[in-house]
N, C-alpha and C. Protein backbone atom coordinates (compact mmCIF):
# COMPACT_ATOMS: atom_id res chain seq x y z
N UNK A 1 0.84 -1.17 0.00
CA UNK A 1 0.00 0.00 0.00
C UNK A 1 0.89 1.24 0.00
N UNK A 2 0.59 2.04 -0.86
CA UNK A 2 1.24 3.57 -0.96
C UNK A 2 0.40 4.95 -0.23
N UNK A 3 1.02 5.30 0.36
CA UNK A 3 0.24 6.38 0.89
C UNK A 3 1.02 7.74 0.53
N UNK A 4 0.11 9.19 0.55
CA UNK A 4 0.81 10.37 0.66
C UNK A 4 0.37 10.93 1.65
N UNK A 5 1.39 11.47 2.33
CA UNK A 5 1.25 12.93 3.43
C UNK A 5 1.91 14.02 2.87
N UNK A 6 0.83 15.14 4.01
CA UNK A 6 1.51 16.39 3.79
C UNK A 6 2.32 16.70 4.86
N UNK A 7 3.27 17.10 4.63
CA UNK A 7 4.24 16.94 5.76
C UNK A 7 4.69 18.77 5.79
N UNK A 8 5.25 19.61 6.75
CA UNK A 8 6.45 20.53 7.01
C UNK A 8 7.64 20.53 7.28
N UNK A 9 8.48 20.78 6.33
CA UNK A 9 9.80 20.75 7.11
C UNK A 9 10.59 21.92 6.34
N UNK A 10 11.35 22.62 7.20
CA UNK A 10 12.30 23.87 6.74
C UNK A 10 13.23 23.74 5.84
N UNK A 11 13.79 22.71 5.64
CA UNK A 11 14.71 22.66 4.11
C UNK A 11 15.05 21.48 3.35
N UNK A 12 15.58 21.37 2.37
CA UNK A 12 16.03 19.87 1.82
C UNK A 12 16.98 19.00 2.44
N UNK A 13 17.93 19.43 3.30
CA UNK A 13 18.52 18.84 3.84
C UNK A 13 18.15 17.94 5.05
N UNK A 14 17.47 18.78 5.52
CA UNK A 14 16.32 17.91 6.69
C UNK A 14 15.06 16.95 6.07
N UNK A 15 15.05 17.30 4.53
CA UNK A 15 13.83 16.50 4.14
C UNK A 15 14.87 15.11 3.68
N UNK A 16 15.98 15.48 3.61
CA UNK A 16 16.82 14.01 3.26
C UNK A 16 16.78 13.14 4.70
N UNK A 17 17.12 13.79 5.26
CA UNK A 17 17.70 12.88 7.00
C UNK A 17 16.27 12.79 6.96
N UNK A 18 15.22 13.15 7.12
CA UNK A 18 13.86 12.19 7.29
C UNK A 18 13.65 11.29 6.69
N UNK A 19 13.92 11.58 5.31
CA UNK A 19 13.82 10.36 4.70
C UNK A 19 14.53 9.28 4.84
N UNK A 20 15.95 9.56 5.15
CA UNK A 20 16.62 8.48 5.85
C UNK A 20 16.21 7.91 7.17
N UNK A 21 15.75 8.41 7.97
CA UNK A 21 15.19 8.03 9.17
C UNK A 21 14.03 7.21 8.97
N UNK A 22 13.31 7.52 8.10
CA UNK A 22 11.68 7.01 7.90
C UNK A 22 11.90 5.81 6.97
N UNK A 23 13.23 5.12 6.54
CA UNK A 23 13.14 4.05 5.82
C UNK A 23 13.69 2.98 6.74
N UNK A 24 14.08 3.56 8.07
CA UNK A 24 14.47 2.52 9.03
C UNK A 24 13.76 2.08 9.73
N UNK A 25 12.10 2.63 9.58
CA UNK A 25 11.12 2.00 10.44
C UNK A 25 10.66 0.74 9.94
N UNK A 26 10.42 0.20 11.17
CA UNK A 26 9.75 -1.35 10.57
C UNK A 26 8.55 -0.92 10.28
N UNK A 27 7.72 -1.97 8.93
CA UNK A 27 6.68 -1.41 8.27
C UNK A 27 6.85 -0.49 7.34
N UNK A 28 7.97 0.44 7.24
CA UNK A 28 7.98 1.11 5.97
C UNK A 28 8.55 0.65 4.79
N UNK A 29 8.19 -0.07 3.90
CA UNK A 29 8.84 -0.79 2.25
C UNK A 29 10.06 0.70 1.63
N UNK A 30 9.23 1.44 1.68
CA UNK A 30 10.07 3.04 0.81
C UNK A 30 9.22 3.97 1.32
N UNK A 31 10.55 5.08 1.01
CA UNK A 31 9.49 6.47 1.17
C UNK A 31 10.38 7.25 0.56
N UNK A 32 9.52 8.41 0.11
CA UNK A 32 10.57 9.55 -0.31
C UNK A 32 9.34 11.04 0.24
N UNK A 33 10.85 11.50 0.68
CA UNK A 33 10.39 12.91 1.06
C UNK A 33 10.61 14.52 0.14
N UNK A 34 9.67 14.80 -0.55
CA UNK A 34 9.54 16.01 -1.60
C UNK A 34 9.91 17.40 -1.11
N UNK A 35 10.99 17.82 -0.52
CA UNK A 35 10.69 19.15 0.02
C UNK A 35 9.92 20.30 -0.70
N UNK A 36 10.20 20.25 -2.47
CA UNK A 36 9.61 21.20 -2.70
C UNK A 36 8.58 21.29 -3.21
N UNK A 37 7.36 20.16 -2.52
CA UNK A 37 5.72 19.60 -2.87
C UNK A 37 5.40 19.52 -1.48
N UNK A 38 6.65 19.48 -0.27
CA UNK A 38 6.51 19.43 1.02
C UNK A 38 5.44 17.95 1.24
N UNK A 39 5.53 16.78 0.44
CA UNK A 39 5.21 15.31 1.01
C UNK A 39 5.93 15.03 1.03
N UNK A 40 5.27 13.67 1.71
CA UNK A 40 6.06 12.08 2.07
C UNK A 40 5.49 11.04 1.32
N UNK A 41 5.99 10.16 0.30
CA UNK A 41 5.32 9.28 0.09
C UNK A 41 6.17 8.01 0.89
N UNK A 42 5.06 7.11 1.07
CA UNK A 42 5.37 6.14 2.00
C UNK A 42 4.98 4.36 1.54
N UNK A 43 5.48 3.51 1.64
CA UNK A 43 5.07 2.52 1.06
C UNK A 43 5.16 1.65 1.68
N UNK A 44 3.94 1.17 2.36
CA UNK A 44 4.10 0.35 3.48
C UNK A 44 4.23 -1.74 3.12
N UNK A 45 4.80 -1.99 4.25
CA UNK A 45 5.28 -3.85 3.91
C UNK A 45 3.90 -3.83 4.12
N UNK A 46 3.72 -5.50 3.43
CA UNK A 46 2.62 -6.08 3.48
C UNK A 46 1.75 -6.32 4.65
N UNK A 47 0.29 -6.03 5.00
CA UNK A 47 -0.09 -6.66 6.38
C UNK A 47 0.53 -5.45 7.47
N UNK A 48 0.80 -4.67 7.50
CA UNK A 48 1.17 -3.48 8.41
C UNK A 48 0.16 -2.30 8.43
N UNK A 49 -0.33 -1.88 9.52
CA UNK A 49 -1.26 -0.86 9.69
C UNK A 49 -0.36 0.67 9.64
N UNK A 50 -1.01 1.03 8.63
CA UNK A 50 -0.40 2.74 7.95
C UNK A 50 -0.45 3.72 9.05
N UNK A 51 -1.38 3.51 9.95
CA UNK A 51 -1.59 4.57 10.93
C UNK A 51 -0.44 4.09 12.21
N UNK A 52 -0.24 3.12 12.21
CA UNK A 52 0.70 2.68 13.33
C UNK A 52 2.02 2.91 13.02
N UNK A 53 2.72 2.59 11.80
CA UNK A 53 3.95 2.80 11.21
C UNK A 53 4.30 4.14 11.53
N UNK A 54 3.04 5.14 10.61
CA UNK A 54 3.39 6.16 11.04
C UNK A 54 3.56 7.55 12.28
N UNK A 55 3.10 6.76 12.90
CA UNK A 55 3.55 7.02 14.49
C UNK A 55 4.67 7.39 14.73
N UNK A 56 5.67 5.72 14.22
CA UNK A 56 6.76 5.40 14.41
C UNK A 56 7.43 6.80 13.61
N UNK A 57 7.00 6.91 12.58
CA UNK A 57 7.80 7.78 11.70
C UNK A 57 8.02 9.05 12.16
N UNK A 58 6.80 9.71 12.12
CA UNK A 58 6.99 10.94 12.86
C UNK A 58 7.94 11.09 14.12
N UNK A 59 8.01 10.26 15.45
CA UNK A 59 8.62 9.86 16.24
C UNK A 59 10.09 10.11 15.53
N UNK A 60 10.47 9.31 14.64
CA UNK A 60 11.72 9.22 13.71
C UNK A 60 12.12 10.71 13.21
N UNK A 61 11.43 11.19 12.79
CA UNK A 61 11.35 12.27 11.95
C UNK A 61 11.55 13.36 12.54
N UNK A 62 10.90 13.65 14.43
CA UNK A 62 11.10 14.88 15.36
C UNK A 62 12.48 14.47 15.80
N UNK A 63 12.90 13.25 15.89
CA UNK A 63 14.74 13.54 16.17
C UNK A 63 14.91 14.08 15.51
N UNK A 64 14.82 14.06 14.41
CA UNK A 64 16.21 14.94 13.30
C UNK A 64 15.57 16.17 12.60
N UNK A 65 14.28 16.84 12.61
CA UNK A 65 13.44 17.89 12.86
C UNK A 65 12.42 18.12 13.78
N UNK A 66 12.77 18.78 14.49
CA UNK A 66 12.02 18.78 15.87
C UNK A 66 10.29 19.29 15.64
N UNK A 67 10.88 20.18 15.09
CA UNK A 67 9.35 21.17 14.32
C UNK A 67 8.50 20.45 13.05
N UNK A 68 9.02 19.47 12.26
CA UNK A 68 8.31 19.24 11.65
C UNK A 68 7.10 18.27 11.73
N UNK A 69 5.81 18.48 10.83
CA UNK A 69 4.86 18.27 10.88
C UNK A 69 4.03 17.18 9.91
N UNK A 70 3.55 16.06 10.34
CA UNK A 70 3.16 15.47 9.30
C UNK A 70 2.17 15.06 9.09
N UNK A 71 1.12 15.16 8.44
CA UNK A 71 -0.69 15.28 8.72
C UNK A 71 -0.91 14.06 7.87
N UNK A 72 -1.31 13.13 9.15
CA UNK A 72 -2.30 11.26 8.66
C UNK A 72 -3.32 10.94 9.66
């Protein structure tokens, strides 16, 4: 399953380290983070609940941007 969010984050460099962060969660297959469309697309493993993963992610995502925001 593929999902999109709208996410915030202040620059590309921070939209990289999220994205690196957010492919180390269990449950996430891929993701890529767009800074300048400001999403996330996300592609979850098989049999994994999208709303739970992304918990994890965000979690992932305020280490390495504290402020950013991601609406699911």
């Amino acid at each position: 399953m593929k999902k999109t969010y709208k996410i915030e984050v202040d620059c590309a460099n921070c939209a990289n380290l999220m994205e690196d962060a957010a492919k180390k969660i269990v449950g996430v297959a891929d993701v890529t983070v767009n800074f300048m469309t400001q999403k996330m697309i996300v592609r979850f493993e098989e049999g994994k609940e999208p709303e739970e993963v992304m918990k994890e992610v965000l979690k992932a995502c305020k280490k390495v941007e504290p402020d950013c925001e991601i609406e699911f």
